[in-house]
C-alpha atoms as a PDB file:
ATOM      1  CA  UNK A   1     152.288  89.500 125.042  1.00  0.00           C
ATOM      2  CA  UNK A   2     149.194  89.766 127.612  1.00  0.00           C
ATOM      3  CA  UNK A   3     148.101  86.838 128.884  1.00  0.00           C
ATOM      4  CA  UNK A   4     144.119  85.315 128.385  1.00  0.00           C
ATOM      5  CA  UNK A   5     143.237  86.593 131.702  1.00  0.00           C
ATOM      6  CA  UNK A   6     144.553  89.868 131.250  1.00  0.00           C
ATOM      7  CA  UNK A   7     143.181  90.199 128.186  1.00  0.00           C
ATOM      8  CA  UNK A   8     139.594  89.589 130.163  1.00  0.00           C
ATOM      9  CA  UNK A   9     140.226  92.085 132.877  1.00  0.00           C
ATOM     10  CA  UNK A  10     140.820  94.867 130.500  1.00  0.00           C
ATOM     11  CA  UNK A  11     137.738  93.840 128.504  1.00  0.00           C
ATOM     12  CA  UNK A  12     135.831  93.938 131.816  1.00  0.00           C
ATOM     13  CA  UNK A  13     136.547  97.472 132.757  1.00  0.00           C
ATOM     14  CA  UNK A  14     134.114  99.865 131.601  1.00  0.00           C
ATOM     15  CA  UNK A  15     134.547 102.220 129.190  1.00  0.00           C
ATOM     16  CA  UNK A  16     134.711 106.209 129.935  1.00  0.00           C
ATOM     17  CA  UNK A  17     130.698 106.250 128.647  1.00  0.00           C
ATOM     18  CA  UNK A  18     130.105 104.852 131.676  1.00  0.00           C
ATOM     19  CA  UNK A  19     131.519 107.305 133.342  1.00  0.00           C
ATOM     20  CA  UNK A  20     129.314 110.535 131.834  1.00  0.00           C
ATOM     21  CA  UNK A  21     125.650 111.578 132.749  1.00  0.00           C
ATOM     22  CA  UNK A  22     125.115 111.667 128.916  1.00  0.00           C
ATOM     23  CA  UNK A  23     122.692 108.481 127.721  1.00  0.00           C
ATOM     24  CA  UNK A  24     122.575 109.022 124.137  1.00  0.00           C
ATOM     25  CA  UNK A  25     122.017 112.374 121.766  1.00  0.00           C
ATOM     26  CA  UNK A  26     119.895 112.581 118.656  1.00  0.00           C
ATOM     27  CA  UNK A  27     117.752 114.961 116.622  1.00  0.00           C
ATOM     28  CA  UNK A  28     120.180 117.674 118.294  1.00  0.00           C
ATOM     29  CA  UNK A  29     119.563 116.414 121.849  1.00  0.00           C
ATOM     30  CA  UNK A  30     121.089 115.033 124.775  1.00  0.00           C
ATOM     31  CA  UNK A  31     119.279 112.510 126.868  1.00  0.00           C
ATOM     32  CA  UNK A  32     120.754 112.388 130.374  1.00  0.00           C
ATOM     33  CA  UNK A  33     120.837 108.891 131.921  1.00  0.00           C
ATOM     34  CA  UNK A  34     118.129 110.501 134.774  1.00  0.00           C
ATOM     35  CA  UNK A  35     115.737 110.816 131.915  1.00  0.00           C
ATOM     36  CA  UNK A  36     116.496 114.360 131.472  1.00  0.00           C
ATOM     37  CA  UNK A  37     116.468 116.105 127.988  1.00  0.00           C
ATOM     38  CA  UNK A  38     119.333 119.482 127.169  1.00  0.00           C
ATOM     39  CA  UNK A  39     119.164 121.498 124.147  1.00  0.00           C
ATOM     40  CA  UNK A  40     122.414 123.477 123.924  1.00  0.00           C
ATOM     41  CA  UNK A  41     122.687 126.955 122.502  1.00  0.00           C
ATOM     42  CA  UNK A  42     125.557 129.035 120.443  1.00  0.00           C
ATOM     43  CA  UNK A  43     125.343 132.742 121.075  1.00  0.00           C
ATOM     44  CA  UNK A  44     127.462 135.268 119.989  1.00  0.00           C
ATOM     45  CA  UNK A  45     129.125 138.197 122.473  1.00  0.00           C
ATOM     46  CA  UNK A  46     128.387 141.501 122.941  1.00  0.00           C
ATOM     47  CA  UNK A  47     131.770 143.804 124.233  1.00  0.00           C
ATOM     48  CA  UNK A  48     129.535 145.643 127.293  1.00  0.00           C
ATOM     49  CA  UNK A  49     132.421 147.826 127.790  1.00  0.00           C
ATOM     50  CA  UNK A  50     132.292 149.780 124.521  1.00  0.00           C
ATOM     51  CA  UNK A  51     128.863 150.125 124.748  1.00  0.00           C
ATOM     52  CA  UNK A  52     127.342 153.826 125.976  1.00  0.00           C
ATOM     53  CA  UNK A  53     126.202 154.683 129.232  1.00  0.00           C
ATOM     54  CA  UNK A  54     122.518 154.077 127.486  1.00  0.00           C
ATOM     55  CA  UNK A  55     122.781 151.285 125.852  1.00  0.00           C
ATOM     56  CA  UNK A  56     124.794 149.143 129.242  1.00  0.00           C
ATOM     57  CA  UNK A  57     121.206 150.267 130.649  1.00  0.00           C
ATOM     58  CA  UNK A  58     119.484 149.097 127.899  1.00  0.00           C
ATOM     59  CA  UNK A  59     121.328 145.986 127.868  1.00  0.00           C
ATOM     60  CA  UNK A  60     120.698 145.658 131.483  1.00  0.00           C
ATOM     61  CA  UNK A  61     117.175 146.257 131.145  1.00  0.00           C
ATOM     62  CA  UNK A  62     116.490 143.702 128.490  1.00  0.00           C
ATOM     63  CA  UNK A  63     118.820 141.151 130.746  1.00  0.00           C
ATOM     64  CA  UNK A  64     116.662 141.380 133.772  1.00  0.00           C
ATOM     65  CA  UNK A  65     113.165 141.455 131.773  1.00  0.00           C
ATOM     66  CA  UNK A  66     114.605 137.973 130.195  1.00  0.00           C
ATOM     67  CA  UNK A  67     115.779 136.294 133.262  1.00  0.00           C
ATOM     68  CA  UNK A  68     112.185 136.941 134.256  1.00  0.00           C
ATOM     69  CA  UNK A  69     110.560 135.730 131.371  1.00  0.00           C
ATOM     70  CA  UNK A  70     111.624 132.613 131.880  1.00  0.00           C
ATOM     71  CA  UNK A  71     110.910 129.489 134.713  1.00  0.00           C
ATOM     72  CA  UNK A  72     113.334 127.090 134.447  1.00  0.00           C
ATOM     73  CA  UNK A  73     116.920 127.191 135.145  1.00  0.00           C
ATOM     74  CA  UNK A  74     119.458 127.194 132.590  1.00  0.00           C
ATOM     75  CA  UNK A  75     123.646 126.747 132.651  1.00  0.00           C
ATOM     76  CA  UNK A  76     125.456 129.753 131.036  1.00  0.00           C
ATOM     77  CA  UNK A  77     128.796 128.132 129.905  1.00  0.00           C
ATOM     78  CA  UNK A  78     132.203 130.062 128.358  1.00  0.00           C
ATOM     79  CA  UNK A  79     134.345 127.892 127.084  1.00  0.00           C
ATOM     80  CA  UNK A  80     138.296 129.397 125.918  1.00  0.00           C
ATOM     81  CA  UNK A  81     140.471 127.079 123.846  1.00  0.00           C
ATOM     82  CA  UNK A  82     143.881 127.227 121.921  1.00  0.00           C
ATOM     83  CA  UNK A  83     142.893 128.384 118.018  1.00  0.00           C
ATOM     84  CA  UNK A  84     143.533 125.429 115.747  1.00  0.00           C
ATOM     85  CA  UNK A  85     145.743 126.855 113.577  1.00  0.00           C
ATOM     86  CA  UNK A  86     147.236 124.613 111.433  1.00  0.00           C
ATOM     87  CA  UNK A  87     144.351 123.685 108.583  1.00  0.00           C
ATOM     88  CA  UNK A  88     144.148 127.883 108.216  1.00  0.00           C
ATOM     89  CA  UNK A  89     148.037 127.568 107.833  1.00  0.00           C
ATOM     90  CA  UNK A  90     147.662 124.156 105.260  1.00  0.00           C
ATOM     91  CA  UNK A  91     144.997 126.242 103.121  1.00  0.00           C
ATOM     92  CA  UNK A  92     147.441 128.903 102.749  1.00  0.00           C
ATOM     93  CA  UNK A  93     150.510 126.727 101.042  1.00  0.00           C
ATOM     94  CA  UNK A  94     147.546 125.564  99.187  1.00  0.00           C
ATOM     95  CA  UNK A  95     146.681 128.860  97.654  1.00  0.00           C
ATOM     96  CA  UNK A  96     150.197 130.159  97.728  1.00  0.00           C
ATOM     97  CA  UNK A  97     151.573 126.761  95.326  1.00  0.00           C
ATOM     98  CA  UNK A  98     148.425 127.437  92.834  1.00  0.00           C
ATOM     99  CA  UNK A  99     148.702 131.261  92.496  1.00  0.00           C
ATOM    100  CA  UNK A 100     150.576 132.299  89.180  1.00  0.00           C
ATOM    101  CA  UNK A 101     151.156 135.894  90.331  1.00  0.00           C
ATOM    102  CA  UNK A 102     155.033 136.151  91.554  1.00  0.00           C
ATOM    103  CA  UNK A 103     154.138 139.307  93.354  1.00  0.00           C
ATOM    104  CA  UNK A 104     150.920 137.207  94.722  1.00  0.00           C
ATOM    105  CA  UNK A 105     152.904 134.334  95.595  1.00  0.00           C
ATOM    106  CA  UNK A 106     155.273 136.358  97.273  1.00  0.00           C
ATOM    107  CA  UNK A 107     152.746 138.356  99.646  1.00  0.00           C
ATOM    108  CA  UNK A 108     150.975 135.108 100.636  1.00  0.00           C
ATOM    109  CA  UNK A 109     154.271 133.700 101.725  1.00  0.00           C
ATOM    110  CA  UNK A 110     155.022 136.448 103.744  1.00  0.00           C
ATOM    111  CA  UNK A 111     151.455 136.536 105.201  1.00  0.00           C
ATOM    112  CA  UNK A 112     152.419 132.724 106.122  1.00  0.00           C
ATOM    113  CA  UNK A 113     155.410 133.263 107.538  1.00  0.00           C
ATOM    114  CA  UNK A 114     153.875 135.992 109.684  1.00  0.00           C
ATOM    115  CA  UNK A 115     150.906 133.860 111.039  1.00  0.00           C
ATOM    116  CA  UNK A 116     153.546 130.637 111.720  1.00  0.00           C
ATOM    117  CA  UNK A 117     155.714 132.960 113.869  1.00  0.00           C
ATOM    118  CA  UNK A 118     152.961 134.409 115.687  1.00  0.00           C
ATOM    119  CA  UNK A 119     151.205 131.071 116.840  1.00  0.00           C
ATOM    120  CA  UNK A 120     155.177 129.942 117.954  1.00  0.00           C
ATOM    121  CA  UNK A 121     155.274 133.286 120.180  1.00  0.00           C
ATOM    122  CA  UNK A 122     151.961 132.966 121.846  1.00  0.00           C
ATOM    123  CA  UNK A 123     148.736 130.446 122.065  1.00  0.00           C
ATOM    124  CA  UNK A 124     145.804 131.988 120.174  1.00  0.00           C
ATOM    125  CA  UNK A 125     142.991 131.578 122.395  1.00  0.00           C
ATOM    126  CA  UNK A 126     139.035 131.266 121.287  1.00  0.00           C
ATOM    127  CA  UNK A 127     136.174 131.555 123.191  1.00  0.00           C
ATOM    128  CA  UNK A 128     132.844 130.565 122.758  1.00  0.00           C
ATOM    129  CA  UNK A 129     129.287 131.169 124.858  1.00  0.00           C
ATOM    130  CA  UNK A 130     127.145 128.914 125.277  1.00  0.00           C
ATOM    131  CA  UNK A 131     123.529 128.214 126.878  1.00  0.00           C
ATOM    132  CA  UNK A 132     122.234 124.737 128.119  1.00  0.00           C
ATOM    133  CA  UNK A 133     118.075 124.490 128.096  1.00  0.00           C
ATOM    134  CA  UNK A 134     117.193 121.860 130.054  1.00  0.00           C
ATOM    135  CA  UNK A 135     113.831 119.675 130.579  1.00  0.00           C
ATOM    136  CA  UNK A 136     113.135 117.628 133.217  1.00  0.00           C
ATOM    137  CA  UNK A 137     109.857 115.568 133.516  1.00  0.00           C
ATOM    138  CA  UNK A 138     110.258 113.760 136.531  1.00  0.00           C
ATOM    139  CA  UNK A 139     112.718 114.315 139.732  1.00  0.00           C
ATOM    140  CA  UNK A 140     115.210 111.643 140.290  1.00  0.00           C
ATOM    141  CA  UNK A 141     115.671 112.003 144.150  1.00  0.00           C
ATOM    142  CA  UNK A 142     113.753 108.573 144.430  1.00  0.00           C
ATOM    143  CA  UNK A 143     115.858 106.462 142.559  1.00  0.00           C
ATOM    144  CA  UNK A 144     117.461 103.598 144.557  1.00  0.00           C
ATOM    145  CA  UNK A 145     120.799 102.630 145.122  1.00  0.00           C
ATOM    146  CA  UNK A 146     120.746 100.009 142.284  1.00  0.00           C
ATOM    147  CA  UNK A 147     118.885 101.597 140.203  1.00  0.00           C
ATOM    148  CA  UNK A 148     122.064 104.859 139.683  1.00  0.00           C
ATOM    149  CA  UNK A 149     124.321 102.055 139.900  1.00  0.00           C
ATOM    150  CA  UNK A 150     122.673 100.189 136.818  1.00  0.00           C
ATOM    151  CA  UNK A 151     123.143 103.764 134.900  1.00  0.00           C
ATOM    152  CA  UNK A 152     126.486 103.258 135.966  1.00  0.00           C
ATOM    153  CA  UNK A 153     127.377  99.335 134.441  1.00  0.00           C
ATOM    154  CA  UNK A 154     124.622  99.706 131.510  1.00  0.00           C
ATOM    155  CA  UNK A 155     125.281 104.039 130.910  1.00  0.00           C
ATOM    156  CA  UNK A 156     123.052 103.222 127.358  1.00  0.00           C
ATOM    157  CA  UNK A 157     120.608 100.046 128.562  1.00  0.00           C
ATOM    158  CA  UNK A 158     119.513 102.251 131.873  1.00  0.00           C
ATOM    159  CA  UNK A 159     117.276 104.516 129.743  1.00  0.00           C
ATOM    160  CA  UNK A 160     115.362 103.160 126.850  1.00  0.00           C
ATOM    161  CA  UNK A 161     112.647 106.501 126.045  1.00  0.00           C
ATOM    162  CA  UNK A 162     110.175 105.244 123.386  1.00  0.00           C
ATOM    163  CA  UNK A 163     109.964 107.227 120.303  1.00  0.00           C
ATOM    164  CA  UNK A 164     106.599 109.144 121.381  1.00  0.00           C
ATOM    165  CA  UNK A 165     108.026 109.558 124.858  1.00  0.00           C
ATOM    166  CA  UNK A 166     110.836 111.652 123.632  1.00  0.00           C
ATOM    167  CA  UNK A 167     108.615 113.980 121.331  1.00  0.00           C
ATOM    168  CA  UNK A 168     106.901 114.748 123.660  1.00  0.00           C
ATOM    169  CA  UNK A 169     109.451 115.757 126.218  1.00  0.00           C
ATOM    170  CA  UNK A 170     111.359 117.056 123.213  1.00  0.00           C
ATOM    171  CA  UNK A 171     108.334 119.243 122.054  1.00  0.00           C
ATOM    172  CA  UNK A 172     108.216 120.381 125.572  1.00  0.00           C
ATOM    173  CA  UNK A 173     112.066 121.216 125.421  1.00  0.00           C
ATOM    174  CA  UNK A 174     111.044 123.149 122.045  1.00  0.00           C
ATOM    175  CA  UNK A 175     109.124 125.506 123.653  1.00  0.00           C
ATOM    176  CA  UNK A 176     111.761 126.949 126.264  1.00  0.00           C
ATOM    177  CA  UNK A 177     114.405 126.708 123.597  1.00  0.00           C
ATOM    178  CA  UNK A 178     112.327 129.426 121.705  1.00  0.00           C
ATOM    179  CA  UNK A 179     111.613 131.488 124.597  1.00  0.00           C
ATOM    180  CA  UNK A 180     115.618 131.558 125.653  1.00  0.00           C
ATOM    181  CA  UNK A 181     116.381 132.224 121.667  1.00  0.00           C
ATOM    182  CA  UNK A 182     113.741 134.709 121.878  1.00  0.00           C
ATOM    183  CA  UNK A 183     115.233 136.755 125.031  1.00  0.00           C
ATOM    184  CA  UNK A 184     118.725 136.315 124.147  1.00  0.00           C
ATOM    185  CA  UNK A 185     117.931 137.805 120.395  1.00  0.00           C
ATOM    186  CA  UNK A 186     116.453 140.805 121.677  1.00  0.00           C
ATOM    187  CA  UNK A 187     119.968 142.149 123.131  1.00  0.00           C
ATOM    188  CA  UNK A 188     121.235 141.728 119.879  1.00  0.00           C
ATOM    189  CA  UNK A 189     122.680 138.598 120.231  1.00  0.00           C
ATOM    190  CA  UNK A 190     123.028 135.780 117.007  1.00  0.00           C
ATOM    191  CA  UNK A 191     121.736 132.246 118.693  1.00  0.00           C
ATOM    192  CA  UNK A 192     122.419 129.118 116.746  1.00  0.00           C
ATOM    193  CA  UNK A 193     121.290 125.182 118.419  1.00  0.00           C
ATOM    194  CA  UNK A 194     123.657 122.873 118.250  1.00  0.00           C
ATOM    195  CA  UNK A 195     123.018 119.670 115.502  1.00  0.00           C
ATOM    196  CA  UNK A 196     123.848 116.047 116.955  1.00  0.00           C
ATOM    197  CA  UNK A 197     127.278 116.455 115.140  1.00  0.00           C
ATOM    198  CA  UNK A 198     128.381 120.247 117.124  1.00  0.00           C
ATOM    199  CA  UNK A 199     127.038 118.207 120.493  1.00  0.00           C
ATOM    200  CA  UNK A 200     129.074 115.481 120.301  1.00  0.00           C
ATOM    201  CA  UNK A 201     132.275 117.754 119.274  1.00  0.00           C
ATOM    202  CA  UNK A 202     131.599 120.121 122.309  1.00  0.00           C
ATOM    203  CA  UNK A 203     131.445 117.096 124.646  1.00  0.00           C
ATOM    204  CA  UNK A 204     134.557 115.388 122.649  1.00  0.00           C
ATOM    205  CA  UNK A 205     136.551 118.631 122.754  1.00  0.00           C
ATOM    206  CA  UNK A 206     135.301 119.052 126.605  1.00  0.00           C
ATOM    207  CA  UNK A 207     136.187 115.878 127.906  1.00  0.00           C
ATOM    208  CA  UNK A 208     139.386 115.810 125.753  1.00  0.00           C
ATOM    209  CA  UNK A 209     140.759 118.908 125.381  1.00  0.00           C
ATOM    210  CA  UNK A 210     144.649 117.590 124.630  1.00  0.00           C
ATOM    211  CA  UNK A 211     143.354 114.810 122.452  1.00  0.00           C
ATOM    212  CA  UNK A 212     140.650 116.828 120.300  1.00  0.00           C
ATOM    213  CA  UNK A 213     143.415 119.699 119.778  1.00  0.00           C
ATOM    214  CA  UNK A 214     145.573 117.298 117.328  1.00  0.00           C
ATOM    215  CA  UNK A 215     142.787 114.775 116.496  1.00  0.00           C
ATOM    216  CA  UNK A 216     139.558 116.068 114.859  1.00  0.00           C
ATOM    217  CA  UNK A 217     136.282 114.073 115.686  1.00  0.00           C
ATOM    218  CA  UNK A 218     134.813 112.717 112.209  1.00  0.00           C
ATOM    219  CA  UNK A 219     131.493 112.746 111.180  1.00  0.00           C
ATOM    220  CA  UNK A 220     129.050 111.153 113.269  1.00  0.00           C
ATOM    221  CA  UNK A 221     127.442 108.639 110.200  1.00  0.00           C
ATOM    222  CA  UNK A 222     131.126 107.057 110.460  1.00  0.00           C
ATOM    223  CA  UNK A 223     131.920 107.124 114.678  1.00  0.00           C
ATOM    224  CA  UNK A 224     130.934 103.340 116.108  1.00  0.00           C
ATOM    225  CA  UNK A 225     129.076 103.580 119.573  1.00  0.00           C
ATOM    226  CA  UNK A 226     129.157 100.873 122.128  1.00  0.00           C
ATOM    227  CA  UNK A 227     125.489  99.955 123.319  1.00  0.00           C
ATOM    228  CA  UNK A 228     126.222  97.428 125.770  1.00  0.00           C
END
């Protein structure tokens, strides 16, 4: 049993929100404690390799006309994980227990039995591209001392933007989105923003990469958020 005062100290320490930049996300944005608003992008890839002389030039081409189209920086991120297997793998007993067909029944097992063995031999990696848009309204070199160490004790409490504050910024934020969407799209490339739910799954999976593998992050209507 912990004592009373242990029982305070723990209570005391902060919790890892403290810890991040991140001050809150909503409408499919993340509000940085600085006052800073990101928008993050899902692109597909394109395999330059197997491309023709002609198109890598095209490809280059259309690379350097976008990086010049836009005046802002942005974060190109490639993240590679270990394939979460196991729900494909549950689906499949699924199917296999309600199919009538013997010879059915039979081929799915085998198809099971094949998949199971080759997760066991190696890890199935995934990766996925991403782009970060940011927007950023005001510089934070003149913060004080107390006032980054307030983000730090009160992560939520240090940044309050009012409603109209944030649609603005996020209107602003709007724009470049569409202009990054718009020069990524024209090398081919599928790009998809990521909803409040995908943001706080790629910063769950992120910042817990053992945890998230063998516990998945529920919907966000049911997570509880500490304000204070």
């Amino acid at each position: 049993m912990k004592s009373k005062k242990a029982k305070a100290k723990q209570q005391k320490r902060p919790s890892t929100q403290a810890h991040l930049p991140i001050a809150e996300i909503k409408e499919g944005t993340v509000i940085m404690k600085d006052g800073t608003l990101r928008k993050v992008l899902l692109t597909s890839s394109i395999n330059f390799s197997l491309k023709s002389e002609e198109e890598q030039n095209a490809l280059i081409s259309s690379y350097v006309g976008f990086l010049n189209s836009i005046d802002f920086p942005i974060q190109i991120l490639v993240q590679s994980r270990k394939l979460q297997m196991q729900p494909y793998l549950d689906n499949l007993i699924k199917k296999e227990n309600a199919e009538r067909n013997e010879l059915l029944k039979i081929q799915i097992a085998d198809y099971r039995s094949f998949i199971s063995e080759l997760v066991e031999i190696g890890q199935i990696m995934t990766k996925r591209f991403y782009v970060v848009v940011p927007y950023d309204p005001l510089s934070n070199r003149k913060k004080s001392f107390w006032s980054r160490l307030k983000e730090v004790i009160r992560p939520v409490a240090a940044i309050r933007i009012k409603d109209k504050r944030f649609q603005d910024r996020k209107r602003e934020l709007d724009l470049r989105v569409r202009n990054v969407s718009g020069g990524l799209e024209s090398m081919g490339l599928q790009v998809v923003p990521l909803d409040s739910q995908s943001l706080i799954e790629l910063y769950y999976n992120t910042y817990n990469p053992e945890i998230s593998f063998s516990e998945q992050l529920q919907s966000v209507s049911k997570l509880q958020v500490e304000t204070n």
